[in-house]
PDB file of N, CA and C in Angstrom:
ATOM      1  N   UNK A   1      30.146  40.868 148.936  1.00  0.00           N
ATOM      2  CA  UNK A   1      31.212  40.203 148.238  1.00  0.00           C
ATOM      3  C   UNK A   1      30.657  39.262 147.168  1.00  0.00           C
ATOM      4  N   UNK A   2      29.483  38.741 147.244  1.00  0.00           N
ATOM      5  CA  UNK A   2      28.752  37.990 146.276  1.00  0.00           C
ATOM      6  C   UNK A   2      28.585  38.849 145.116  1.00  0.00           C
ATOM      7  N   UNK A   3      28.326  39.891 145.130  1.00  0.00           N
ATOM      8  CA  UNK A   3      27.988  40.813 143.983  1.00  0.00           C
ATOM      9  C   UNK A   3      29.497  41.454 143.321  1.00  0.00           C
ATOM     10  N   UNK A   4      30.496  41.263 144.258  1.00  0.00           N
ATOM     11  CA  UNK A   4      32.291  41.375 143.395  1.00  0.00           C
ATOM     12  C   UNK A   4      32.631  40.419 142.529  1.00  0.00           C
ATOM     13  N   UNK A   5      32.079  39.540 142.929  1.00  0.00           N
ATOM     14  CA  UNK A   5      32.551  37.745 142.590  1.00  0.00           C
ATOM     15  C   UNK A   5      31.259  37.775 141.228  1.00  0.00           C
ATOM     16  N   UNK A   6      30.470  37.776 140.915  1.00  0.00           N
ATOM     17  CA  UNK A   6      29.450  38.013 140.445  1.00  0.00           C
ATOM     18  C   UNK A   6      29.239  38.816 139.262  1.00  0.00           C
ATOM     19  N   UNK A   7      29.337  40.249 139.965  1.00  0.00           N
ATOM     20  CA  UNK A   7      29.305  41.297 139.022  1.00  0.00           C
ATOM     21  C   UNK A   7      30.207  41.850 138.075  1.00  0.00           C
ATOM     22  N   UNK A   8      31.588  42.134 139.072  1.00  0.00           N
ATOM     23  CA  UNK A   8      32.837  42.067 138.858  1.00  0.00           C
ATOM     24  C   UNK A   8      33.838  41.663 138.582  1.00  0.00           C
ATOM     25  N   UNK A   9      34.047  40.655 139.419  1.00  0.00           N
ATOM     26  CA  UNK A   9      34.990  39.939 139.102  1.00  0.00           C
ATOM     27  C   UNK A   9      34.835  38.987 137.538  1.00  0.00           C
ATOM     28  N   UNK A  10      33.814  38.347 137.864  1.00  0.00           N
ATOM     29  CA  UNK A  10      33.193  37.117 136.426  1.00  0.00           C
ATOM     30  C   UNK A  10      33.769  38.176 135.501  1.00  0.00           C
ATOM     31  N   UNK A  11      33.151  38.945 135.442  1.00  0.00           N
ATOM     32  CA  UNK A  11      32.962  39.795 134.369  1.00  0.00           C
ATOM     33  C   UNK A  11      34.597  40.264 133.501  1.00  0.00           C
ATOM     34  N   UNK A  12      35.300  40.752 134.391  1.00  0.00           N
ATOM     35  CA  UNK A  12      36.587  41.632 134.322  1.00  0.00           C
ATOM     36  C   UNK A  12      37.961  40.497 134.135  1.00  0.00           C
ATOM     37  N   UNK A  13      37.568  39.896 134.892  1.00  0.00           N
ATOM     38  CA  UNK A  13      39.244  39.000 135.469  1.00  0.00           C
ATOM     39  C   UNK A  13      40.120  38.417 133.753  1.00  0.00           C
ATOM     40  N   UNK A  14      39.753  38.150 132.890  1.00  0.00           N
ATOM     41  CA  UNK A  14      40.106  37.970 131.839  1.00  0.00           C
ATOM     42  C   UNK A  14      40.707  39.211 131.283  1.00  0.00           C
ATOM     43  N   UNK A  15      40.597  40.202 131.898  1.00  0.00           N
ATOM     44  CA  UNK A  15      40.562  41.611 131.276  1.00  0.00           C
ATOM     45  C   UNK A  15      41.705  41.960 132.039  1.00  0.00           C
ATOM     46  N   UNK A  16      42.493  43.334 131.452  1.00  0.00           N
ATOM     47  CA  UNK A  16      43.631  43.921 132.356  1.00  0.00           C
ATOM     48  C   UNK A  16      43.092  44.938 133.463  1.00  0.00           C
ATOM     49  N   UNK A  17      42.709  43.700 134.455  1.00  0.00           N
ATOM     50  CA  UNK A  17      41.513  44.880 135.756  1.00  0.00           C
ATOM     51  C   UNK A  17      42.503  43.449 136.724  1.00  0.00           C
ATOM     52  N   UNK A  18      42.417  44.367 137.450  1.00  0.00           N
ATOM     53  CA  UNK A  18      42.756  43.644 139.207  1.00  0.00           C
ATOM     54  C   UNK A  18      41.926  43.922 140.179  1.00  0.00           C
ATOM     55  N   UNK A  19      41.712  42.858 140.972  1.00  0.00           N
ATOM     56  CA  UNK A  19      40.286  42.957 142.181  1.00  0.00           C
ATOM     57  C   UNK A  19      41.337  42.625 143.171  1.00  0.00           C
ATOM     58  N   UNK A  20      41.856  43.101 144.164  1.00  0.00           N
ATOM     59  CA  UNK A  20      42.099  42.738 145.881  1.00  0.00           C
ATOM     60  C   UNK A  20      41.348  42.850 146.806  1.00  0.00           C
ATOM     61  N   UNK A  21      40.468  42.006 147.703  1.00  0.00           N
ATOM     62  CA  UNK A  21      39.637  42.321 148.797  1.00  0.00           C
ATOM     63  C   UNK A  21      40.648  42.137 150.196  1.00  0.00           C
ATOM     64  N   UNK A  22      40.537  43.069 150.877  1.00  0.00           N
ATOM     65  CA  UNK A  22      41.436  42.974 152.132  1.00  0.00           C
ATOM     66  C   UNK A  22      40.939  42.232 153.309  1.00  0.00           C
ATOM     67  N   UNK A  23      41.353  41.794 154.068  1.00  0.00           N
ATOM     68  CA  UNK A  23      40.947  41.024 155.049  1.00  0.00           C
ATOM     69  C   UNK A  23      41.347  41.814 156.315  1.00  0.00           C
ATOM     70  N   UNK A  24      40.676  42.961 156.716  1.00  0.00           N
ATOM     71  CA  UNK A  24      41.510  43.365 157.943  1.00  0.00           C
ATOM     72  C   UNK A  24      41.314  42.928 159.087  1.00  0.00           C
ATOM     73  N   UNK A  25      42.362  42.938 159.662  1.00  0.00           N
ATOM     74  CA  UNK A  25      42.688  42.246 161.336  1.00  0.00           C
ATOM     75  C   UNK A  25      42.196  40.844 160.925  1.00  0.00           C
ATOM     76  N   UNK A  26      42.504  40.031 159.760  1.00  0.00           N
ATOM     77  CA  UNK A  26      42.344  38.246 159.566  1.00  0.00           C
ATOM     78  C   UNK A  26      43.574  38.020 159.260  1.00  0.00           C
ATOM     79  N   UNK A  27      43.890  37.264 159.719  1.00  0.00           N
ATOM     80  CA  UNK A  27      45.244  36.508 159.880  1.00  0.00           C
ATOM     81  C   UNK A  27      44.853  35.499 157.838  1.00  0.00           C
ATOM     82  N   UNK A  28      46.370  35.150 157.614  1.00  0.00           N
ATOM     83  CA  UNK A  28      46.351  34.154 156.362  1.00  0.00           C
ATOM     84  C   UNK A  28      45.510  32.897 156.407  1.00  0.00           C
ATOM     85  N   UNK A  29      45.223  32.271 157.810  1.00  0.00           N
ATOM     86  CA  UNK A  29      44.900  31.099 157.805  1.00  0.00           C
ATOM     87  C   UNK A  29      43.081  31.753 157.749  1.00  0.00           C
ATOM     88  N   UNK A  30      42.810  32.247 158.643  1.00  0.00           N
ATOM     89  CA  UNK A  30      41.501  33.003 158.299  1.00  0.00           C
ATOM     90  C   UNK A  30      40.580  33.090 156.749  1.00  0.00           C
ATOM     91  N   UNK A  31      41.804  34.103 156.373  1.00  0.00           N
ATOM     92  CA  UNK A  31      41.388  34.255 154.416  1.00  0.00           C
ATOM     93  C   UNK A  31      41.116  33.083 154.027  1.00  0.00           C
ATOM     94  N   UNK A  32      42.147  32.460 153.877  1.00  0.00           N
ATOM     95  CA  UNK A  32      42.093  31.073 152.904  1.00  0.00           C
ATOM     96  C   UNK A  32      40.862  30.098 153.660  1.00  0.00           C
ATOM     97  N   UNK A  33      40.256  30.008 154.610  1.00  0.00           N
ATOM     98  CA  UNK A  33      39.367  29.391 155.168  1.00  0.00           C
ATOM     99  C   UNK A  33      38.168  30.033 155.037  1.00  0.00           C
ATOM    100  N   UNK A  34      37.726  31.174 154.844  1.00  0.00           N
ATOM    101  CA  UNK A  34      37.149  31.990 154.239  1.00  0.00           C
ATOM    102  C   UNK A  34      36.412  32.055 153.038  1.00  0.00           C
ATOM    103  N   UNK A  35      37.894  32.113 152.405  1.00  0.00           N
ATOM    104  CA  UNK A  35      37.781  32.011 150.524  1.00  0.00           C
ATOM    105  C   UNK A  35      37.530  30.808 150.070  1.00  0.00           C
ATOM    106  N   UNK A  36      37.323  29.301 150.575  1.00  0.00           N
ATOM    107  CA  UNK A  36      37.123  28.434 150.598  1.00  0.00           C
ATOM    108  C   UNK A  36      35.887  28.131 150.487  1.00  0.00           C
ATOM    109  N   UNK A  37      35.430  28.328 151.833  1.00  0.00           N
ATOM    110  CA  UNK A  37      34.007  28.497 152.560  1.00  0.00           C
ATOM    111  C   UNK A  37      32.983  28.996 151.516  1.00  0.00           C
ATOM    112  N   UNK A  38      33.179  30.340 151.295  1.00  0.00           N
ATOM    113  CA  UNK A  38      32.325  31.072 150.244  1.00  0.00           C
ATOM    114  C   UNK A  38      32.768  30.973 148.663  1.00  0.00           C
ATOM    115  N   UNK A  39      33.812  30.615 148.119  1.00  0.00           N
ATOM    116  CA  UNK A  39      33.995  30.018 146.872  1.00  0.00           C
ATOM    117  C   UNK A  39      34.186  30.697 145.810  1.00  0.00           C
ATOM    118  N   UNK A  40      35.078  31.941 146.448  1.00  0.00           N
ATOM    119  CA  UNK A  40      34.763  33.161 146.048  1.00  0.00           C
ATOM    120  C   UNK A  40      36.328  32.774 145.140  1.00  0.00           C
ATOM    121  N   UNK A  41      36.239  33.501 144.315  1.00  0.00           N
ATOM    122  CA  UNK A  41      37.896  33.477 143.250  1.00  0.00           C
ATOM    123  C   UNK A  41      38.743  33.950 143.279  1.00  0.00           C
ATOM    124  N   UNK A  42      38.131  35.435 143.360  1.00  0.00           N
ATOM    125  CA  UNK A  42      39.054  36.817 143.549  1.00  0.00           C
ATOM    126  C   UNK A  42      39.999  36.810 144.522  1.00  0.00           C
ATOM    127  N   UNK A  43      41.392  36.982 143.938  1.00  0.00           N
ATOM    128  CA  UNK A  43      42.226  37.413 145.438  1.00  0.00           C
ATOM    129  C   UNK A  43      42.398  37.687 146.668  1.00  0.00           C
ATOM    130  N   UNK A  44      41.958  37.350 147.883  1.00  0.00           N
ATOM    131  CA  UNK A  44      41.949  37.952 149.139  1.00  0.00           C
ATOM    132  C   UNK A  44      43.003  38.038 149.635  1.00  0.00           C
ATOM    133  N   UNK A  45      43.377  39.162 150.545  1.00  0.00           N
ATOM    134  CA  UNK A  45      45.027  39.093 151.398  1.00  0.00           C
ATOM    135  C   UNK A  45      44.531  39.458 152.590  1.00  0.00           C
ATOM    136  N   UNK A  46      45.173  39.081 153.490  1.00  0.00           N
ATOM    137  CA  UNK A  46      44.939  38.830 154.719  1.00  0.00           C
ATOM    138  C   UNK A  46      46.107  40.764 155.263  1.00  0.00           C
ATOM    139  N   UNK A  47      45.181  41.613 156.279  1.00  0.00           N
ATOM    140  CA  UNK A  47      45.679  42.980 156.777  1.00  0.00           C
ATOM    141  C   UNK A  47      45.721  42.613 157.907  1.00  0.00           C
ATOM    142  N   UNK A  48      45.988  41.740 158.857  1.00  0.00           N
ATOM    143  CA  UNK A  48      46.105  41.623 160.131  1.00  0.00           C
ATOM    144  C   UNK A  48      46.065  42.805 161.152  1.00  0.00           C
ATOM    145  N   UNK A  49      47.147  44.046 160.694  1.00  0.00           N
ATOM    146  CA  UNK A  49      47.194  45.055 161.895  1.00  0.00           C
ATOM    147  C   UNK A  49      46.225  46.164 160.945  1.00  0.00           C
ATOM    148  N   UNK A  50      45.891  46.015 159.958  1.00  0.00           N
ATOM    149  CA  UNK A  50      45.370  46.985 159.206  1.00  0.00           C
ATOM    150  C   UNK A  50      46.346  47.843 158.587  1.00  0.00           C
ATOM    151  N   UNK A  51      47.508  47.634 158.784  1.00  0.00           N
ATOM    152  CA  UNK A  51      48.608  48.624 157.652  1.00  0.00           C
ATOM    153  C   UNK A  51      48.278  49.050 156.389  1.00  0.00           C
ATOM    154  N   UNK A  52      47.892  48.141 155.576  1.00  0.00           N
ATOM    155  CA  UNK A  52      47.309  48.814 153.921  1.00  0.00           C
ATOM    156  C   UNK A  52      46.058  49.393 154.474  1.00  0.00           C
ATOM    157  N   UNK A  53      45.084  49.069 154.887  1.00  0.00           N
ATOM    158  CA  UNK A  53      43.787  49.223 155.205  1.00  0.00           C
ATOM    159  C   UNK A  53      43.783  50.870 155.539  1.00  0.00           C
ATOM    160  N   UNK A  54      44.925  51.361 156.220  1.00  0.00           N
ATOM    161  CA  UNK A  54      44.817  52.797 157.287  1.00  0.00           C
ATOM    162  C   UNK A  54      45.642  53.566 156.196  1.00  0.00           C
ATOM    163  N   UNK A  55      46.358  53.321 154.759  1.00  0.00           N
ATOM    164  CA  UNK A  55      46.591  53.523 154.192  1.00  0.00           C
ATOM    165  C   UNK A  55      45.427  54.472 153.160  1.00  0.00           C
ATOM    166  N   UNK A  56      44.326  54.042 153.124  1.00  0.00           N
ATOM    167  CA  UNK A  56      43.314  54.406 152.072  1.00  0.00           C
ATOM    168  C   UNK A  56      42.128  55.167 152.839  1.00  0.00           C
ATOM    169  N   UNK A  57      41.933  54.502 154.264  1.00  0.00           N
ATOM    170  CA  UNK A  57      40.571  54.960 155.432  1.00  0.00           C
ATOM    171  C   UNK A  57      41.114  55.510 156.545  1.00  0.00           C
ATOM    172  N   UNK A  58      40.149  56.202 157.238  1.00  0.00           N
ATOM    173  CA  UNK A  58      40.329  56.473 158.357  1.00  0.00           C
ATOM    174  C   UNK A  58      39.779  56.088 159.286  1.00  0.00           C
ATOM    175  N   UNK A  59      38.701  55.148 159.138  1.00  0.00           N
ATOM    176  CA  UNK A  59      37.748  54.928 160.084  1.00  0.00           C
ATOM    177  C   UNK A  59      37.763  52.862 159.976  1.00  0.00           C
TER     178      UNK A  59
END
């Protein structure tokens, strides 16, 4: 995630690009304590049961 925030994100976010990192099975209070912690910019959302997550993976 250092290298999204970094590589990616810095780079793009001014730009018409969107970054979402999912948080699966982390609750909201989790993320935001998280995204704090590491100081990261980019959007995080919290997947608690994994619903979007099982959407894209299978594993």
């Amino acid at each position: 995630m250092l290298e999204l925030e970094a590589q990616v994100w810095a780079k793009s976010k001014d730009r018409d690009f969107m970054l979402i990192s999912l948080g699966r099975e982390h609750s909201t209070e989790e993320i935001i304590a998280f995204q704090e912690k590491k100081r990261f910019t980019f959007p995080l959302a919290p997947d608690p049961s994994r619903t979007i997550y099982s959407k894209f993976f299978t594993k």
